[in-house]
Structures are given as C-alpha cells and as structure tokens.
PDB file of N, CA and C in Angstrom:
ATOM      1  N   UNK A   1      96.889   2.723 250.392  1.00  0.00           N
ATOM      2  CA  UNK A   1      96.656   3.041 251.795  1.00  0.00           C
ATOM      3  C   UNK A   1      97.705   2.336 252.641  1.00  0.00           C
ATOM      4  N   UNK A   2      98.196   2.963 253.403  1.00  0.00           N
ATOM      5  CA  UNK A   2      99.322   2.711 254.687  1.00  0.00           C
ATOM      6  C   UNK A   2      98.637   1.760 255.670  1.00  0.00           C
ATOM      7  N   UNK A   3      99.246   0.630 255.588  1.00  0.00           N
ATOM      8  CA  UNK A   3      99.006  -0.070 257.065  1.00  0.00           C
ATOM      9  C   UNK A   3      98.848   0.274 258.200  1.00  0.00           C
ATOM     10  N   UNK A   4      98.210  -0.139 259.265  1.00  0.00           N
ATOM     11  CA  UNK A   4      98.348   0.836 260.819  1.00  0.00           C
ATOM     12  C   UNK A   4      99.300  -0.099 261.173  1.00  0.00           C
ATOM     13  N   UNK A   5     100.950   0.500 261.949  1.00  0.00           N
ATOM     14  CA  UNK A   5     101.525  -0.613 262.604  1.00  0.00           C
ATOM     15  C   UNK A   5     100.941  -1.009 264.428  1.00  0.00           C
ATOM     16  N   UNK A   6     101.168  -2.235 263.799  1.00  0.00           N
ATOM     17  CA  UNK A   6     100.761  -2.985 265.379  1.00  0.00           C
ATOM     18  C   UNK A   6     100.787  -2.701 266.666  1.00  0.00           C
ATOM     19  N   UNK A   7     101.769  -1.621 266.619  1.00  0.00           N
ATOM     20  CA  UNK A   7     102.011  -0.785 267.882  1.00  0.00           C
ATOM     21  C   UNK A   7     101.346   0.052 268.530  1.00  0.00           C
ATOM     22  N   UNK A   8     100.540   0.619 267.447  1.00  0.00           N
ATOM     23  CA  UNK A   8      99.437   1.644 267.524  1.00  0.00           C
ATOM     24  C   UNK A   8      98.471   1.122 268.160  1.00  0.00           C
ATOM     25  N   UNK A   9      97.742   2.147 269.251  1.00  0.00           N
ATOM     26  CA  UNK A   9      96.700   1.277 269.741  1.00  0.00           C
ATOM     27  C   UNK A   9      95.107   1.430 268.347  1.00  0.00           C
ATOM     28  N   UNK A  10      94.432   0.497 268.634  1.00  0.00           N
ATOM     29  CA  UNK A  10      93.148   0.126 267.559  1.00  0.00           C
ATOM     30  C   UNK A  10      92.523   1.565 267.836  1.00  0.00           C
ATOM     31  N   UNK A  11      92.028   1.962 266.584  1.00  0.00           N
ATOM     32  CA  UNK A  11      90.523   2.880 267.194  1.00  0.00           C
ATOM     33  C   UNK A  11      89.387   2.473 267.323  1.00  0.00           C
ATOM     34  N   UNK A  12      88.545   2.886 268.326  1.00  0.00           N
ATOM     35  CA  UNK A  12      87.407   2.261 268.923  1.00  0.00           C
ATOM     36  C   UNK A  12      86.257   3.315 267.772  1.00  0.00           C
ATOM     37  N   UNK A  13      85.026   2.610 267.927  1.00  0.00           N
ATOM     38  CA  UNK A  13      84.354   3.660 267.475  1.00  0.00           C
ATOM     39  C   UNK A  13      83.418   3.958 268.354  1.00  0.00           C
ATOM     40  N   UNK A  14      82.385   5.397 268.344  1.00  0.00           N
ATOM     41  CA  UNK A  14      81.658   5.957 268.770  1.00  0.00           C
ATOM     42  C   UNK A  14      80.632   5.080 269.725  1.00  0.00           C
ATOM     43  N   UNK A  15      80.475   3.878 269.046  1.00  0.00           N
ATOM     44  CA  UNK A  15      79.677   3.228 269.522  1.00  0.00           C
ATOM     45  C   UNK A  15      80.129   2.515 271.032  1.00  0.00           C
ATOM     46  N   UNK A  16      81.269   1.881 270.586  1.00  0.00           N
ATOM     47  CA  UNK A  16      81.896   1.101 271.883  1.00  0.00           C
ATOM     48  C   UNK A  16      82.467   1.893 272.971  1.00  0.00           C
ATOM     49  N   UNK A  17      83.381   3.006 272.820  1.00  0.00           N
ATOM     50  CA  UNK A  17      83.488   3.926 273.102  1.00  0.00           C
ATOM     51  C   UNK A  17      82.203   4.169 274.522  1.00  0.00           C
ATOM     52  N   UNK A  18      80.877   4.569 274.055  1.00  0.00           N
ATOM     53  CA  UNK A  18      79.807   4.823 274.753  1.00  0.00           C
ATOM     54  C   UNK A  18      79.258   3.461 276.053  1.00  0.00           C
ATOM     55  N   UNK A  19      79.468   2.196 275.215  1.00  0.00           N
ATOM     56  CA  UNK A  19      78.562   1.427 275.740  1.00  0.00           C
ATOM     57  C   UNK A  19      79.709   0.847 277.097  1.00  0.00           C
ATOM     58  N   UNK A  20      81.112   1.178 276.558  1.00  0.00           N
ATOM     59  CA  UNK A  20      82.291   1.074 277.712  1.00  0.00           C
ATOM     60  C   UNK A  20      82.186   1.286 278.563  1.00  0.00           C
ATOM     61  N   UNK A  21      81.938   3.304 278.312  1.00  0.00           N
ATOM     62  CA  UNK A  21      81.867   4.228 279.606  1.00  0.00           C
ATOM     63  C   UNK A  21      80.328   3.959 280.702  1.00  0.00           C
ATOM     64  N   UNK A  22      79.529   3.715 279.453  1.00  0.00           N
ATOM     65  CA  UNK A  22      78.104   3.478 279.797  1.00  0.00           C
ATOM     66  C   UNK A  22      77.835   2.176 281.322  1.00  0.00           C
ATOM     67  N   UNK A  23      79.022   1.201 280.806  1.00  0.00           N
ATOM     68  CA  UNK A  23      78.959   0.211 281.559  1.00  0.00           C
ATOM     69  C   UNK A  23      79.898   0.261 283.032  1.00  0.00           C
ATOM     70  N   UNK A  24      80.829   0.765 282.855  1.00  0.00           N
ATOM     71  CA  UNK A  24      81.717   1.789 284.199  1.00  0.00           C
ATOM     72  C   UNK A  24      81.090   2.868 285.356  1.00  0.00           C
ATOM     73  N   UNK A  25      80.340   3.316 284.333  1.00  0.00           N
ATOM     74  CA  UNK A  25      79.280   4.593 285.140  1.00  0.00           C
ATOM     75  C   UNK A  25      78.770   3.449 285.981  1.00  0.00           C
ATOM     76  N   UNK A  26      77.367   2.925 285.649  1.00  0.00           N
ATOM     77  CA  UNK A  26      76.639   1.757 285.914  1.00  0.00           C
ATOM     78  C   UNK A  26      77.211   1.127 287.241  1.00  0.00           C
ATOM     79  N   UNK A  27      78.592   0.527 286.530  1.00  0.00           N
ATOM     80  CA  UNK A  27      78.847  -0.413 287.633  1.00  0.00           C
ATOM     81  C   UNK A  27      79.491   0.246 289.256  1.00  0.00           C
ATOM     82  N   UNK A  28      80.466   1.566 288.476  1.00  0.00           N
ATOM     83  CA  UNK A  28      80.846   1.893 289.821  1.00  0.00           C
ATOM     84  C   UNK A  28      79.449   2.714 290.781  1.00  0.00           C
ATOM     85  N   UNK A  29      78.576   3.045 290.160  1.00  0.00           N
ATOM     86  CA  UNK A  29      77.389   3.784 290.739  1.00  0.00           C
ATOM     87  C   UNK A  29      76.772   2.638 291.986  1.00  0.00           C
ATOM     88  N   UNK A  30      77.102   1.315 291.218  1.00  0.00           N
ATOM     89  CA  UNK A  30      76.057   0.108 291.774  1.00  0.00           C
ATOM     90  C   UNK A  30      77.110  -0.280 293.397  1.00  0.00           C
ATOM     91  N   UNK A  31      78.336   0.131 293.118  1.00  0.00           N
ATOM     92  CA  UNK A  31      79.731  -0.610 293.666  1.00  0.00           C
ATOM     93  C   UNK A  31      78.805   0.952 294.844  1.00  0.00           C
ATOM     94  N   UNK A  32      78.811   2.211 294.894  1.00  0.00           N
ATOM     95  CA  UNK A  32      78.571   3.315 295.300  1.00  0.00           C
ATOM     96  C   UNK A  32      77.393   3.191 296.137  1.00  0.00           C
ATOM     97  N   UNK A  33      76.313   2.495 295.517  1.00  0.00           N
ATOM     98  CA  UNK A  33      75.490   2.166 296.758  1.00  0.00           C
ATOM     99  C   UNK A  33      75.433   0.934 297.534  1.00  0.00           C
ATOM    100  N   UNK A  34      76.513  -0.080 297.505  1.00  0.00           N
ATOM    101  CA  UNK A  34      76.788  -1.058 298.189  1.00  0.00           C
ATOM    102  C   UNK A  34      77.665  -0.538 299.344  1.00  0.00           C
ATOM    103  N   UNK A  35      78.529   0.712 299.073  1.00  0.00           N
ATOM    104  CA  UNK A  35      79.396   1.052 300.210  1.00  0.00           C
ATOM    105  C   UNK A  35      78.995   2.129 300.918  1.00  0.00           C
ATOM    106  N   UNK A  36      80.031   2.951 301.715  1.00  0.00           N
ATOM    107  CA  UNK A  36      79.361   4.009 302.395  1.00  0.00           C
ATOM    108  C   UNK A  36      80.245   4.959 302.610  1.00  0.00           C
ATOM    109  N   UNK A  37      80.170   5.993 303.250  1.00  0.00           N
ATOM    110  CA  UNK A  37      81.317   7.453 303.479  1.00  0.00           C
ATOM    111  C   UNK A  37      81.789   7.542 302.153  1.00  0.00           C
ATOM    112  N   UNK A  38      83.509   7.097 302.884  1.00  0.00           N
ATOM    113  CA  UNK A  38      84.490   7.972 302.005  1.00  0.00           C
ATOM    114  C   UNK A  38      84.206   6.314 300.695  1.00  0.00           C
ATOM    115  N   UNK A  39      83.977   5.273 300.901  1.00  0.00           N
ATOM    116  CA  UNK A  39      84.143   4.107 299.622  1.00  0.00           C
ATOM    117  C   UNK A  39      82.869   4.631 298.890  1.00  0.00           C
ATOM    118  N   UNK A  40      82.239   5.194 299.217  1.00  0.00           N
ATOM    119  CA  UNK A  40      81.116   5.072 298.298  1.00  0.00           C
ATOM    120  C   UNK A  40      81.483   6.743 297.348  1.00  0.00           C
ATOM    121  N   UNK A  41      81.775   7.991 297.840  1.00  0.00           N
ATOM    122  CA  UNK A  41      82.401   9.003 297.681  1.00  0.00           C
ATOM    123  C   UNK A  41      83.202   8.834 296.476  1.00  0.00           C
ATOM    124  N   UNK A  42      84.200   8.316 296.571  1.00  0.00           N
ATOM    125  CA  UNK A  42      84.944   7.630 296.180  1.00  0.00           C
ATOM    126  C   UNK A  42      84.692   7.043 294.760  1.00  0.00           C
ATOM    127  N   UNK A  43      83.703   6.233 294.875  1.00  0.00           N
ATOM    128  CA  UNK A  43      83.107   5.739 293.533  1.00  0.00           C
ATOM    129  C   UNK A  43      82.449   6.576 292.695  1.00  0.00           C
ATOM    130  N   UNK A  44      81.281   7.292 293.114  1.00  0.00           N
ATOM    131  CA  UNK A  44      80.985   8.613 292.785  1.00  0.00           C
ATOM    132  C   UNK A  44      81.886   9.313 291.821  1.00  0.00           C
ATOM    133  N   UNK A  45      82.947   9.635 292.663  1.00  0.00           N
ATOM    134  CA  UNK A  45      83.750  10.533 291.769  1.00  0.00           C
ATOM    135  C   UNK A  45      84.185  10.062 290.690  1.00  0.00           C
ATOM    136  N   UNK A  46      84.980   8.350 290.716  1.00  0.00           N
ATOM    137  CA  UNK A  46      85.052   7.466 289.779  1.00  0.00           C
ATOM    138  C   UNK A  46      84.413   7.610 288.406  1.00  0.00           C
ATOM    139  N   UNK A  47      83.094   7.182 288.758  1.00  0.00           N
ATOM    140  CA  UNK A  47      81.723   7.732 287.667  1.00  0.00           C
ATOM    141  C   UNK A  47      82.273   8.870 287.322  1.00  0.00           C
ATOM    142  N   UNK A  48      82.078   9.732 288.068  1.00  0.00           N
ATOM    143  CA  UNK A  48      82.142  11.183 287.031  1.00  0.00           C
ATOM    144  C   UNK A  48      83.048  11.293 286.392  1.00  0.00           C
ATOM    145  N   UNK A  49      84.583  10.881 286.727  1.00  0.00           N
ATOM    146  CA  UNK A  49      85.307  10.731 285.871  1.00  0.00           C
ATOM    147  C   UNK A  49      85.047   9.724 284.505  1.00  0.00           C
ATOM    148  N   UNK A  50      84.554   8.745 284.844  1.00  0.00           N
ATOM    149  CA  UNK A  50      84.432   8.333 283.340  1.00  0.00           C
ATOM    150  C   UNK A  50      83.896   9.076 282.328  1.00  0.00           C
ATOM    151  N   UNK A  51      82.262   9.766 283.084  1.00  0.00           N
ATOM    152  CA  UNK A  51      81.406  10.564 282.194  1.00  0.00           C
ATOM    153  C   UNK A  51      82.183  11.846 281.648  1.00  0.00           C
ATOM    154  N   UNK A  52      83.048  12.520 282.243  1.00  0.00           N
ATOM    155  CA  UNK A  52      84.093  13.649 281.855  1.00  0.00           C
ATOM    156  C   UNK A  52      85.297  13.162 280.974  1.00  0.00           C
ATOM    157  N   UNK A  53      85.681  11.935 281.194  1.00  0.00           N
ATOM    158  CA  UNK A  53      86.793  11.297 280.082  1.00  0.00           C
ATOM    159  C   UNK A  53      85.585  11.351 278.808  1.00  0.00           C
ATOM    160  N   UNK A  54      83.926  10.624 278.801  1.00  0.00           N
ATOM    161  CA  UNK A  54      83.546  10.216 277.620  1.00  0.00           C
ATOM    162  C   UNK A  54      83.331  11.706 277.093  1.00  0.00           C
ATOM    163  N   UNK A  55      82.938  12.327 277.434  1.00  0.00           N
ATOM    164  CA  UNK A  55      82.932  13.627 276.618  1.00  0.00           C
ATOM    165  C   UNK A  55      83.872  14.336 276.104  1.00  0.00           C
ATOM    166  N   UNK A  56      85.092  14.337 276.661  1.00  0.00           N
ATOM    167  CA  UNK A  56      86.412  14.980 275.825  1.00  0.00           C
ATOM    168  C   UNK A  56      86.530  14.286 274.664  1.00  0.00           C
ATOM    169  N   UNK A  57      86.288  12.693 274.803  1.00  0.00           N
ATOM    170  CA  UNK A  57      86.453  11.903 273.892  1.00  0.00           C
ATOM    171  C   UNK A  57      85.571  11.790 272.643  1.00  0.00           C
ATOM    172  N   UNK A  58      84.142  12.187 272.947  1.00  0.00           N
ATOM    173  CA  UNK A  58      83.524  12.076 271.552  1.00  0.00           C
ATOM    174  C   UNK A  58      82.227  13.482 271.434  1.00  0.00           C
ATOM    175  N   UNK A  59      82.749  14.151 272.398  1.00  0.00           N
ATOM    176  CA  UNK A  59      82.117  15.888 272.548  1.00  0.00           C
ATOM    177  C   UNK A  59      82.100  16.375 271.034  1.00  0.00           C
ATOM    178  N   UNK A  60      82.989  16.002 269.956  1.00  0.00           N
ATOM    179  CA  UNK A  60      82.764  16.395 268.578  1.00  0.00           C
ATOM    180  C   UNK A  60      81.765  15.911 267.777  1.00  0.00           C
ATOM    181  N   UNK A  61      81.553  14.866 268.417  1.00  0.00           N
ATOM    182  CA  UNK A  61      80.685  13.654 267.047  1.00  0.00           C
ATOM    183  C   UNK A  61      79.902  14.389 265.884  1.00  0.00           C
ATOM    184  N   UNK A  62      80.533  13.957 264.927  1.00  0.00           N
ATOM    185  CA  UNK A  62      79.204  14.648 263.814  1.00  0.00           C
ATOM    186  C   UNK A  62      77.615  14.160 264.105  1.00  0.00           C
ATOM    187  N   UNK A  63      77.208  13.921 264.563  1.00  0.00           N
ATOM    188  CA  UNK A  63      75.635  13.181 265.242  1.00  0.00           C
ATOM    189  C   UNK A  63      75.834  14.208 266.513  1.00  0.00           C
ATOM    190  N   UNK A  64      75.139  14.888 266.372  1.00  0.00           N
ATOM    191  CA  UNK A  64      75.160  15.576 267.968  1.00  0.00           C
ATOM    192  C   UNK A  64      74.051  15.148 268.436  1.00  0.00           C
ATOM    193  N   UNK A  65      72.552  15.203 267.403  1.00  0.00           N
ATOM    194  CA  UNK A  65      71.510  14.430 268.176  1.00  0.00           C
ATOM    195  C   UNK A  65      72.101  13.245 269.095  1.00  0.00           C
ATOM    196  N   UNK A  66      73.007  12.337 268.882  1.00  0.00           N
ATOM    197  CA  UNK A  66      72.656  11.053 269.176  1.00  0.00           C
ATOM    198  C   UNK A  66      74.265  11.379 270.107  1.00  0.00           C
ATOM    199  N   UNK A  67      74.672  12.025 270.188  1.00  0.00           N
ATOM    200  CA  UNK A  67      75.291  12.377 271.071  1.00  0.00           C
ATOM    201  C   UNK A  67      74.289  13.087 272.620  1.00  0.00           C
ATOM    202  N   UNK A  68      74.102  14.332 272.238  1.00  0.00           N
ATOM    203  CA  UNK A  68      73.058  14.732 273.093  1.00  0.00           C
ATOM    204  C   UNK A  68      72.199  13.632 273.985  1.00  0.00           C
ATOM    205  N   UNK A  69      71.541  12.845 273.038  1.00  0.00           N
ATOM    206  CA  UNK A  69      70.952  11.742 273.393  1.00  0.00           C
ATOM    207  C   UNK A  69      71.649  10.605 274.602  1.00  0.00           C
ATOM    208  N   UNK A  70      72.945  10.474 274.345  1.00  0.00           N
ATOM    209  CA  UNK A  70      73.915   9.633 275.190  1.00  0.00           C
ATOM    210  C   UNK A  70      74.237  10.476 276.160  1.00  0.00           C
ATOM    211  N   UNK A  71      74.621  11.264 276.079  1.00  0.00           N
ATOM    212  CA  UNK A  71      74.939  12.720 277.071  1.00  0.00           C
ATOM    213  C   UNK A  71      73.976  12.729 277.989  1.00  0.00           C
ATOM    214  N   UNK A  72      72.578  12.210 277.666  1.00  0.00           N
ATOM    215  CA  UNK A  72      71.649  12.502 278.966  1.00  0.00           C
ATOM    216  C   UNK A  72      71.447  10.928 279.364  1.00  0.00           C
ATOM    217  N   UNK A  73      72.169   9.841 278.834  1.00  0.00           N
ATOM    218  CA  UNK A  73      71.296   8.878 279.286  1.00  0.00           C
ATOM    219  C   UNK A  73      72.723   8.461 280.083  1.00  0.00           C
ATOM    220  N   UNK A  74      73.829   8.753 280.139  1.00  0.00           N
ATOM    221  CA  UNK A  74      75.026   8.763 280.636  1.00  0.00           C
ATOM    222  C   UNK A  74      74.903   9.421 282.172  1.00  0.00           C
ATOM    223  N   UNK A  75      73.980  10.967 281.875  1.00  0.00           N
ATOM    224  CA  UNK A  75      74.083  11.758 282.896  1.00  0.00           C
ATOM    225  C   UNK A  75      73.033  11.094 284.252  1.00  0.00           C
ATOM    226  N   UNK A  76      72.175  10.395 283.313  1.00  0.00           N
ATOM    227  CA  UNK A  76      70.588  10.187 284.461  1.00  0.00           C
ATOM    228  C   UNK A  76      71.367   8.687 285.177  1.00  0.00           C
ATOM    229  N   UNK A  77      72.469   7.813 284.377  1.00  0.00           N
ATOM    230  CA  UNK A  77      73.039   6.764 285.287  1.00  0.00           C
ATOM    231  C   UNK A  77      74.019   7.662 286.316  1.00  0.00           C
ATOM    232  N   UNK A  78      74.594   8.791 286.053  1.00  0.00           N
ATOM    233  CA  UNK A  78      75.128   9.729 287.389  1.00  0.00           C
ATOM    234  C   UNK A  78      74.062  10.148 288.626  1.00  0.00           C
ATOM    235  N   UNK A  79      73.152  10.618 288.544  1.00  0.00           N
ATOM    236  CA  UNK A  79      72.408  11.143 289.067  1.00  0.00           C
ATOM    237  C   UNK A  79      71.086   9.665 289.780  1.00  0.00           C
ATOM    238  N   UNK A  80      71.337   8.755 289.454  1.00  0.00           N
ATOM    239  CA  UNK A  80      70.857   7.814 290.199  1.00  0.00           C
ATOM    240  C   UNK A  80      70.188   8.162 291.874  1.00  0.00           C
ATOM    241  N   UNK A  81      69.068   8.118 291.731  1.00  0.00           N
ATOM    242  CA  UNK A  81      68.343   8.601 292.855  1.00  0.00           C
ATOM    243  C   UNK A  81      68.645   7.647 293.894  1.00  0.00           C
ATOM    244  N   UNK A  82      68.569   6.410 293.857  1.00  0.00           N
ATOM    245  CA  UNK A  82      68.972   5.191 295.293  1.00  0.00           C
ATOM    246  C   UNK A  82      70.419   5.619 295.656  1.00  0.00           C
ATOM    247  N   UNK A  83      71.722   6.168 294.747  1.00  0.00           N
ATOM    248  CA  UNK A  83      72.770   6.816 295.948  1.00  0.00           C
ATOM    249  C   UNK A  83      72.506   7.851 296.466  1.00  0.00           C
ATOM    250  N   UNK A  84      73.090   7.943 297.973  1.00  0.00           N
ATOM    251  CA  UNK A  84      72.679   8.789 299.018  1.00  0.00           C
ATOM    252  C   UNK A  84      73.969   9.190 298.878  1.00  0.00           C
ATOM    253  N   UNK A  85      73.620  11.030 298.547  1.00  0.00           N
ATOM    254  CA  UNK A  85      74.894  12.022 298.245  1.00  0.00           C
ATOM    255  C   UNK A  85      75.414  12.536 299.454  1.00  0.00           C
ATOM    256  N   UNK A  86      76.761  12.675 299.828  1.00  0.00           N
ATOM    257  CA  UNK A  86      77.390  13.383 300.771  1.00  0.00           C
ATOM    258  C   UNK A  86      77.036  14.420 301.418  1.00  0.00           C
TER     259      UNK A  86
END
C-alpha cells in the first residue's frame, strides 16, 4: 500500500464530517438570534450553506438510514423556531 503524501489534505470521516457541520449550523443559528436585519440574515444563510456543503459531501453514504437520520436533525437546527425569519 502507497503512502498518502503529506501534502494531501487528511480524510475526515462521516462521522466528524457531521458533528463539524452540526456544530456551525448551531452556532451561526445562535450568532442569528443574537443579531438582527441584514447580521442576522446573513447568518441564516451562513447555516444553510453549511447544511448544503454537508450534503454534497456525504449525500452518498452507504447508511442512508443514518444519513436520513442526520439530514433531519441538521435540518430541525435550520429551522429553529426562536429565529425570527425575514
């Protein structure tokens, strides 16, 4: 087996991957109801971008249950009822 050279970035797995994006959603959502207008807007969109990066990224997983599963618990930290939507 071939070495990976050092240059290469590491691969993450499925797991970290999730609990990354998981923790980005979260925080900019929290950053989203501390601000207001266009800063809070702003963050919002942030979030969704992460949640749209994590799915290109592991939308294949052989586990789709437990994909599916992350997929909604990803989506319900978007949909956070205490931010007040535009």
């Amino acid at each position: 087996m071939t070495p990976v050279p050092p240059h290469l970035p590491r691969l993450y797995s499925y797991a970290a991957i999730t609990t990354h994006c998981a923790t980005q959603i979260a925080q900019f959502m929290a950053e989203a109801r501390r601000k207001s207008g266009a800063e809070a807007c702003y963050r919002r969109e942030r979030a969704y971008g992460v949640y749209i990066g994590w799915r290109a990224l592991v939308g294949g997983h052989a586990d789709q249950a437990m994909f599916h599963r992350d997929d909604l618990r990803l989506e319900a930290l978007l949909s956070d009822p205490l931010t007040p939507s535009p």
